[in-house]
PDB file of N, CA and C in Angstrom:
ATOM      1  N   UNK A   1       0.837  -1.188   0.000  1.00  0.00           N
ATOM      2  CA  UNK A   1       0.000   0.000   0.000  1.00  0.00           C
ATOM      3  C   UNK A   1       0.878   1.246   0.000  1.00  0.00           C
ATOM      4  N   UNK A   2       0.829   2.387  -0.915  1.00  0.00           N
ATOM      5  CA  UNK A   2       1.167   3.349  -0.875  1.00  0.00           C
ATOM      6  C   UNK A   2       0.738   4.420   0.081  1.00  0.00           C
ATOM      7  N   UNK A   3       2.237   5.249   0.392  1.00  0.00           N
ATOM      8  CA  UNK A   3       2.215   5.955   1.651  1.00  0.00           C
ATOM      9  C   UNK A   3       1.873   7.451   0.809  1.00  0.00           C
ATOM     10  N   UNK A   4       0.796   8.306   0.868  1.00  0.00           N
ATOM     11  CA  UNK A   4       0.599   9.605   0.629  1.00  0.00           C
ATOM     12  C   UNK A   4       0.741  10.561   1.857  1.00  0.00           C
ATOM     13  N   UNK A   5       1.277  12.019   0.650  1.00  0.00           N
ATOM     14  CA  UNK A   5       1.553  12.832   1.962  1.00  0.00           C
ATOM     15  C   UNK A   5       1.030  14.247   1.043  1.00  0.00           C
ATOM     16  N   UNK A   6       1.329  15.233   1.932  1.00  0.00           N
ATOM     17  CA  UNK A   6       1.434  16.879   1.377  1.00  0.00           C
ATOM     18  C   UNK A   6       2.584  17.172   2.101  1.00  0.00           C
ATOM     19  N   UNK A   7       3.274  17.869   0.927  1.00  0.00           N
ATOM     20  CA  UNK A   7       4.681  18.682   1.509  1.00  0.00           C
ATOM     21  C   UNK A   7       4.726  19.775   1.813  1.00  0.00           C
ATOM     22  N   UNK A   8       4.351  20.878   1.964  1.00  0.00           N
ATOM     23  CA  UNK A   8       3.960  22.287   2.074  1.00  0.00           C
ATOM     24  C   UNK A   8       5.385  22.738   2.548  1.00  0.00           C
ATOM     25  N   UNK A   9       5.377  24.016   1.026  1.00  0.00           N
ATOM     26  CA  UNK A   9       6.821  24.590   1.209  1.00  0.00           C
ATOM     27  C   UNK A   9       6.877  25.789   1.477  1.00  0.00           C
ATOM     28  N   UNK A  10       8.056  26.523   1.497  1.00  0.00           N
ATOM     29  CA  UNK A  10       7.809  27.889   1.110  1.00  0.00           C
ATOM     30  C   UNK A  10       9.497  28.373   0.902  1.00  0.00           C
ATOM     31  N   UNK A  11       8.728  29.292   0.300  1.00  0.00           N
ATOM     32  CA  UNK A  11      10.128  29.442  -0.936  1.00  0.00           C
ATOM     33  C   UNK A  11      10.484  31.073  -0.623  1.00  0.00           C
ATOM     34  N   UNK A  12      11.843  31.317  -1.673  1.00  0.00           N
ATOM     35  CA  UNK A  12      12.094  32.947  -1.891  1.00  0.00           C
ATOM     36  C   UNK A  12      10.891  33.358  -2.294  1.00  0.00           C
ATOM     37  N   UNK A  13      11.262  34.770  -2.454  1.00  0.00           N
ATOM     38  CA  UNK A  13      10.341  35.005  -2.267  1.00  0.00           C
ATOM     39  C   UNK A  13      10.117  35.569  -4.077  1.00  0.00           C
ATOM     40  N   UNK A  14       8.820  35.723  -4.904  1.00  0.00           N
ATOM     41  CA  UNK A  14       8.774  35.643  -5.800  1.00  0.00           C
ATOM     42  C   UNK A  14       9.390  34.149  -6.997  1.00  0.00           C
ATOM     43  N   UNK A  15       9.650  32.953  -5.851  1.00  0.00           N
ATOM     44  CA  UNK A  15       9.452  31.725  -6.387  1.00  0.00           C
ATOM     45  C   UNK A  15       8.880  30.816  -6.131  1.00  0.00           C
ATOM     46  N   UNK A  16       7.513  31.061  -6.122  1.00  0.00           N
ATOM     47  CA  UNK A  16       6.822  30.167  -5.644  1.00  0.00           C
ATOM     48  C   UNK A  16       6.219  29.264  -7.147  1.00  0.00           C
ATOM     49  N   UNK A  17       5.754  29.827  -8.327  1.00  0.00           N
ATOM     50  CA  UNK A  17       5.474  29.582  -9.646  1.00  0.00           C
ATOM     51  C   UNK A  17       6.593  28.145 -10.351  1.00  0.00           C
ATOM     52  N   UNK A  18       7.969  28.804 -10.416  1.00  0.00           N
ATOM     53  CA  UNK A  18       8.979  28.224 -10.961  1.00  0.00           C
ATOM     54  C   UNK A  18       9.962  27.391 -10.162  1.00  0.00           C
ATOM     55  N   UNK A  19       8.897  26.799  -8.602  1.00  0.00           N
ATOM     56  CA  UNK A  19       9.755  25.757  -7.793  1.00  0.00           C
ATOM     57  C   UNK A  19       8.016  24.809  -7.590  1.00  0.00           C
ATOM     58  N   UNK A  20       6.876  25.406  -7.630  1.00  0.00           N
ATOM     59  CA  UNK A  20       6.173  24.174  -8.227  1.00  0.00           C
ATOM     60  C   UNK A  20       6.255  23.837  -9.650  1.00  0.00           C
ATOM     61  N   UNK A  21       7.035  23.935 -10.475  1.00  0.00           N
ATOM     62  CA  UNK A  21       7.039  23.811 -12.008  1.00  0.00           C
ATOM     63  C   UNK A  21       7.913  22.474 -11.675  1.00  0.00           C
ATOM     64  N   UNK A  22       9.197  22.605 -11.276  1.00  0.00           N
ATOM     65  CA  UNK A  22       9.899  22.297 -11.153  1.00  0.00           C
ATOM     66  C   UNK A  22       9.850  20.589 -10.286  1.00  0.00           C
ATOM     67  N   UNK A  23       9.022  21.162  -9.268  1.00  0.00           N
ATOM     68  CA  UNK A  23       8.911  20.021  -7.984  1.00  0.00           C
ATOM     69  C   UNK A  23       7.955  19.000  -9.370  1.00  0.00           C
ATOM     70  N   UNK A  24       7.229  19.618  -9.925  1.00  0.00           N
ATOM     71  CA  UNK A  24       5.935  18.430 -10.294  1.00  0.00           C
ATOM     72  C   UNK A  24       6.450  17.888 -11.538  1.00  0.00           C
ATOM     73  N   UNK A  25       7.739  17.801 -11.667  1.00  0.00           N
ATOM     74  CA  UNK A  25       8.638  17.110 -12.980  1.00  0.00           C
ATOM     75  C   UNK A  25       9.412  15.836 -11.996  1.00  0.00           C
ATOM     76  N   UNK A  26       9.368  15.917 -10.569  1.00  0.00           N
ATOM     77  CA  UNK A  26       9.770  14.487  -9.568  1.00  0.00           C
ATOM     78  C   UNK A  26       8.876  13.661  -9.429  1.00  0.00           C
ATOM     79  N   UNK A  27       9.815  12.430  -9.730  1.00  0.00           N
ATOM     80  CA  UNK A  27       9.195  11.083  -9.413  1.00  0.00           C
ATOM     81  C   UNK A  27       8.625  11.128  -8.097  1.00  0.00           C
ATOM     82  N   UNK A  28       7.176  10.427  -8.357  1.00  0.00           N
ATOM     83  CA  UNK A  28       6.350  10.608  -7.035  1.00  0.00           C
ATOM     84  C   UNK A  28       5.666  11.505  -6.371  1.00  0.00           C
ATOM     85  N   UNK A  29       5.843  12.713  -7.089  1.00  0.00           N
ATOM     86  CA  UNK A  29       5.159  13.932  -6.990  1.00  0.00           C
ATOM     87  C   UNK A  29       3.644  14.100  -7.486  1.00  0.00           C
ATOM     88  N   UNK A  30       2.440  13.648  -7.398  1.00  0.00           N
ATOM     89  CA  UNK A  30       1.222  13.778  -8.104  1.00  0.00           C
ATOM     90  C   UNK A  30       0.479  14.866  -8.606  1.00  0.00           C
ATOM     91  N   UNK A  31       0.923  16.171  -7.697  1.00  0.00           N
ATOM     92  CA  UNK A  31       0.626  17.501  -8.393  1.00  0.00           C
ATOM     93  C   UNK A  31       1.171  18.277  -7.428  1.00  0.00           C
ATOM     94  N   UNK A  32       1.582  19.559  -7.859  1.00  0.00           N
ATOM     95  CA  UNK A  32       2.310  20.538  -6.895  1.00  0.00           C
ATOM     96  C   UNK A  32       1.769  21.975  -7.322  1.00  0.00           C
ATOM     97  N   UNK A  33       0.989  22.745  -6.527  1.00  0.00           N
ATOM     98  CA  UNK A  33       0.486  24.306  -6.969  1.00  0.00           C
ATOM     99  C   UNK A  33       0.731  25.007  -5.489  1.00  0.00           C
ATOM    100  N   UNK A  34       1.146  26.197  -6.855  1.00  0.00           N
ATOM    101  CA  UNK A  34       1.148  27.670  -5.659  1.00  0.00           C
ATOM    102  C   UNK A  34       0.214  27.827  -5.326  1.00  0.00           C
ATOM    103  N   UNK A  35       0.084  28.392  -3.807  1.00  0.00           N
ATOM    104  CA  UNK A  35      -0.652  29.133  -2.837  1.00  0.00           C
ATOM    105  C   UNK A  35      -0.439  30.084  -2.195  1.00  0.00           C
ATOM    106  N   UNK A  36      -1.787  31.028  -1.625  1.00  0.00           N
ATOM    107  CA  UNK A  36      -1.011  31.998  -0.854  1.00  0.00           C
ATOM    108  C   UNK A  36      -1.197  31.264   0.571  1.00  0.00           C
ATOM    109  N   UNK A  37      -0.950  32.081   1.456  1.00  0.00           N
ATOM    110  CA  UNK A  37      -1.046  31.794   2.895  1.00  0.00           C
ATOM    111  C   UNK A  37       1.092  31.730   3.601  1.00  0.00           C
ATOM    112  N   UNK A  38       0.630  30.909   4.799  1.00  0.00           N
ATOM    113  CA  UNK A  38       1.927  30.624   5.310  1.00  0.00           C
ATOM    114  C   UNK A  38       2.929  29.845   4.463  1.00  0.00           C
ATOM    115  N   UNK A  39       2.309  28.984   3.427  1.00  0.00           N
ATOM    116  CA  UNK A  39       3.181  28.403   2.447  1.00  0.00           C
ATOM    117  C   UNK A  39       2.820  28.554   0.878  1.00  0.00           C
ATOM    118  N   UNK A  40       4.011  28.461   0.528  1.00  0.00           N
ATOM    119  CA  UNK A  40       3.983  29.277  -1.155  1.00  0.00           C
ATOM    120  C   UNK A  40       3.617  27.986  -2.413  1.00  0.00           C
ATOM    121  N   UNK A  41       3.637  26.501  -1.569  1.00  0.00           N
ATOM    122  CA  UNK A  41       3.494  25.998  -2.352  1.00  0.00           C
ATOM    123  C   UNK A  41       3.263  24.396  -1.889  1.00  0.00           C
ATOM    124  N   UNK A  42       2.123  23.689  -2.124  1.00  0.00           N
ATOM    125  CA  UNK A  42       1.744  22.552  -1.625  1.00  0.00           C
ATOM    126  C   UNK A  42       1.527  21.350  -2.517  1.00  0.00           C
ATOM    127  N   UNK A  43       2.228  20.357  -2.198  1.00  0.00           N
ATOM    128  CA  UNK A  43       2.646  19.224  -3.001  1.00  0.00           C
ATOM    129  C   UNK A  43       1.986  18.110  -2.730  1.00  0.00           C
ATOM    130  N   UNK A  44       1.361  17.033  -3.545  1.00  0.00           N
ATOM    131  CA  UNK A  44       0.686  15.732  -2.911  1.00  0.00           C
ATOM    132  C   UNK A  44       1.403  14.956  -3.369  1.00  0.00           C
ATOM    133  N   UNK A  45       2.161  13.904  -2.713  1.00  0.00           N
ATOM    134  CA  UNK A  45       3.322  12.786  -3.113  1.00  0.00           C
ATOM    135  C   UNK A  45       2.865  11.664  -2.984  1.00  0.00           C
ATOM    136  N   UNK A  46       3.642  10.429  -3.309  1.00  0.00           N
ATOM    137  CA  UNK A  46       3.255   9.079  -2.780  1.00  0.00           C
ATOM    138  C   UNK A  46       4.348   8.464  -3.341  1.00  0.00           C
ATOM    139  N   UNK A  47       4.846   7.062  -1.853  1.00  0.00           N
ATOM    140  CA  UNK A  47       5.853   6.295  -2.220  1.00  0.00           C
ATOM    141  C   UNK A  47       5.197   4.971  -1.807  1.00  0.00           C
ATOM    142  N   UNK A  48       6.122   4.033  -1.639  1.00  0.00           N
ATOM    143  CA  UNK A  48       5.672   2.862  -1.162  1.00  0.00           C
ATOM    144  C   UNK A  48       6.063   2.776  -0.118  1.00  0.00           C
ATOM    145  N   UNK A  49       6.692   3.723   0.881  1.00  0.00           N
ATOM    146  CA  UNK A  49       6.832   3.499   2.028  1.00  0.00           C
ATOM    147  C   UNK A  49       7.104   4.863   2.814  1.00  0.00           C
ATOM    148  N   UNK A  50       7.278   4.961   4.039  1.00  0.00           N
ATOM    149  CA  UNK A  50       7.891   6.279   4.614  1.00  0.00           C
ATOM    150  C   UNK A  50       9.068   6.859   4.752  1.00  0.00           C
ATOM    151  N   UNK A  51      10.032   5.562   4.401  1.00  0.00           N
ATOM    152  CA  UNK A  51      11.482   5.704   4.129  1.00  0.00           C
ATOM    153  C   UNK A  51      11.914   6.237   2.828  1.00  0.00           C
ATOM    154  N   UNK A  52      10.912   5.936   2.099  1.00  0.00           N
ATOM    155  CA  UNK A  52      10.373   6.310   0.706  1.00  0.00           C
ATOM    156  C   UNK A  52      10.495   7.667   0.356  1.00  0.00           C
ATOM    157  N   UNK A  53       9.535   7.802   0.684  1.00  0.00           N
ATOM    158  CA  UNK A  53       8.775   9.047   1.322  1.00  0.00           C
ATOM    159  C   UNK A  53       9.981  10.108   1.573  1.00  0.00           C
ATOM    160  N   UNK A  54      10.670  10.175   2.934  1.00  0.00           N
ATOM    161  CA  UNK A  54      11.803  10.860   3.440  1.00  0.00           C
ATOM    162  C   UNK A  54      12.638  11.008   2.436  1.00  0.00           C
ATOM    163  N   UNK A  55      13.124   9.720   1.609  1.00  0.00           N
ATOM    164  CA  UNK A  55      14.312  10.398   1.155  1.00  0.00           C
ATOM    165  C   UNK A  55      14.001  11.110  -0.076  1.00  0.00           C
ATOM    166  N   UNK A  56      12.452  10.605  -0.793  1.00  0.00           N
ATOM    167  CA  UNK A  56      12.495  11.609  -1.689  1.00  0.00           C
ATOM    168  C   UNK A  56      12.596  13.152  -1.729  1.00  0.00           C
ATOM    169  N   UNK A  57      11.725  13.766  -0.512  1.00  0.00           N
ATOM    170  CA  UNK A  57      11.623  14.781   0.062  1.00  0.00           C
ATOM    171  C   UNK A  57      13.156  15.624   0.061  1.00  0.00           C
ATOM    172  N   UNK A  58      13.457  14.637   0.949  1.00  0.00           N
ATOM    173  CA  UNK A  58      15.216  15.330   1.446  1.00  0.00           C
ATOM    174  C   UNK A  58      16.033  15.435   0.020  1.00  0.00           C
ATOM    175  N   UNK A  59      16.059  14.419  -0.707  1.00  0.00           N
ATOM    176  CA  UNK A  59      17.187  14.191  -2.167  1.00  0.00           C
ATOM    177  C   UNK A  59      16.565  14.955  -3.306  1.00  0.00           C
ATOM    178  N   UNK A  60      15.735  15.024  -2.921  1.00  0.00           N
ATOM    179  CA  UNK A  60      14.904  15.791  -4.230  1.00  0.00           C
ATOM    180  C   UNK A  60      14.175  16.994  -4.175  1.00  0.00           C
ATOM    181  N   UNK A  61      13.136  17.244  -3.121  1.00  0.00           N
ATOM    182  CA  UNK A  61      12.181  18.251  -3.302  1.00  0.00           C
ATOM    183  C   UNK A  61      12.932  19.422  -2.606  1.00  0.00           C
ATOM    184  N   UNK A  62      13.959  19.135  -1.561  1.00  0.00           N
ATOM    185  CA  UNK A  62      14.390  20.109  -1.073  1.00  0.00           C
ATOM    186  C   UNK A  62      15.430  20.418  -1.781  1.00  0.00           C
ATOM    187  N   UNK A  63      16.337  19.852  -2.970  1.00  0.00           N
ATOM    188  CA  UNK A  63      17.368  20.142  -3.236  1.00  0.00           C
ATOM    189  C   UNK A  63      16.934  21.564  -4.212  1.00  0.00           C
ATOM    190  N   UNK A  64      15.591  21.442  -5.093  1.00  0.00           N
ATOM    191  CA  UNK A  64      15.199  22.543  -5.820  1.00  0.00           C
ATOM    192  C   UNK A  64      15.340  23.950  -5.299  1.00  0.00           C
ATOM    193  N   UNK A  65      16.167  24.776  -6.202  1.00  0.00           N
ATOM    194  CA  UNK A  65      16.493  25.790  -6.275  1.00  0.00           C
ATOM    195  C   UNK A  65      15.326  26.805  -5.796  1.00  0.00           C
ATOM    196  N   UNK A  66      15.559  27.649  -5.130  1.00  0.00           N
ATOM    197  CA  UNK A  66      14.109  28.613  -4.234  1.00  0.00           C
ATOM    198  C   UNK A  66      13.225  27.802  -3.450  1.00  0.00           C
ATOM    199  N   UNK A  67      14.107  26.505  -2.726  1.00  0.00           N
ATOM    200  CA  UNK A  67      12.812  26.166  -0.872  1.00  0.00           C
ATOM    201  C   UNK A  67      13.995  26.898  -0.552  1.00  0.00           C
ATOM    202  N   UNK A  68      12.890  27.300   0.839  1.00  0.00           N
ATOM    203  CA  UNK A  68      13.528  27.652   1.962  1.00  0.00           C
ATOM    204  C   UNK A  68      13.393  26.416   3.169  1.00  0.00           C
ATOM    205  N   UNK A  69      12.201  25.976   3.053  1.00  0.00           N
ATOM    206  CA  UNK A  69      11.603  25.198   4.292  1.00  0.00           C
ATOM    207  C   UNK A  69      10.399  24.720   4.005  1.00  0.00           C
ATOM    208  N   UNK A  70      10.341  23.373   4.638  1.00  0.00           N
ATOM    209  CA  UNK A  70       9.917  22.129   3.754  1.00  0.00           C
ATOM    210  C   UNK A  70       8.980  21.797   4.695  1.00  0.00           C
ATOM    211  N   UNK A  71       7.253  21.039   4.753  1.00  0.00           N
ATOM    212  CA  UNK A  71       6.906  20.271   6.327  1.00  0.00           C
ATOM    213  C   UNK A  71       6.299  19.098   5.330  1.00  0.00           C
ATOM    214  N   UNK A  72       6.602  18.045   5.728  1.00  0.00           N
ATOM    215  CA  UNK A  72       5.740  16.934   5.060  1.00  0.00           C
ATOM    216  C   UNK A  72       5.328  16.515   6.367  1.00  0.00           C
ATOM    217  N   UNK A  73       3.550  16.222   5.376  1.00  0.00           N
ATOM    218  CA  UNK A  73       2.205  15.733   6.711  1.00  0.00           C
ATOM    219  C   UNK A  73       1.905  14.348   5.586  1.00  0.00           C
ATOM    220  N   UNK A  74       1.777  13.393   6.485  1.00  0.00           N
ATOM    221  CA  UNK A  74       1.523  11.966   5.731  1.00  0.00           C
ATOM    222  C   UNK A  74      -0.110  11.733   6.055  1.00  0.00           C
ATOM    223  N   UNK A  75      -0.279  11.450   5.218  1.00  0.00           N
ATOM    224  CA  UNK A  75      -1.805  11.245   5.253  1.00  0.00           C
ATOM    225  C   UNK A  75      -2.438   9.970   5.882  1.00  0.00           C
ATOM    226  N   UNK A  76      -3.322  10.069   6.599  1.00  0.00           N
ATOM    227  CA  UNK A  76      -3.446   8.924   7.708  1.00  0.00           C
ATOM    228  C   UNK A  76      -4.822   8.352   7.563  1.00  0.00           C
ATOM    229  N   UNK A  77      -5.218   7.203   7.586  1.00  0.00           N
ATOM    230  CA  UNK A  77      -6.478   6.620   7.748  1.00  0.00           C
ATOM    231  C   UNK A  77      -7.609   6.536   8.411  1.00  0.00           C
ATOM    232  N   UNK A  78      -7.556   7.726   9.365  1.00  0.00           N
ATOM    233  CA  UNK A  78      -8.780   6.529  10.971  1.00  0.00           C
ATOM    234  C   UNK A  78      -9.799   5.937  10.618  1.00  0.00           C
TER     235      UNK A  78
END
């Protein structure tokens, strides 16, 4: 079973457009759009696991040029 999450980022400032462009060209990424509010930009992912999960985040979504700061929330069942 696949592990889904939202990454909610936020970026420089005036890159919020051209670091979801960017994020939603990664494996495992299902869609990524700007927003306003506390974060500039919110991502829905999915791996097959949470280890998964982590390192894509860390190796990939954060390496893109304009994050500042990253929160991934995993999506949970009750």
């Amino acid at each position: 079973m696949a592990v889904h999450a939202y990454v909610l980022i936020q970026t420089e400032v005036g890159k919020a457009a051209q670091v979801a462009s960017q994020v939603s060209g990664i494996p495992g990424v299902v869609s990524a759009e700007d927003v306003t509010g506390p974060y500039d930009v919110i991502v829905r992912a999915e791996a097959n696991s949470v280890d998964e999960l982590g390192k894509m985040v860390v190796s990939k979504v954060q390496m893109v040029d304009g994050i500042t700061r990253t929160l991934t929330c995993p999506v949970v069942n009750l």
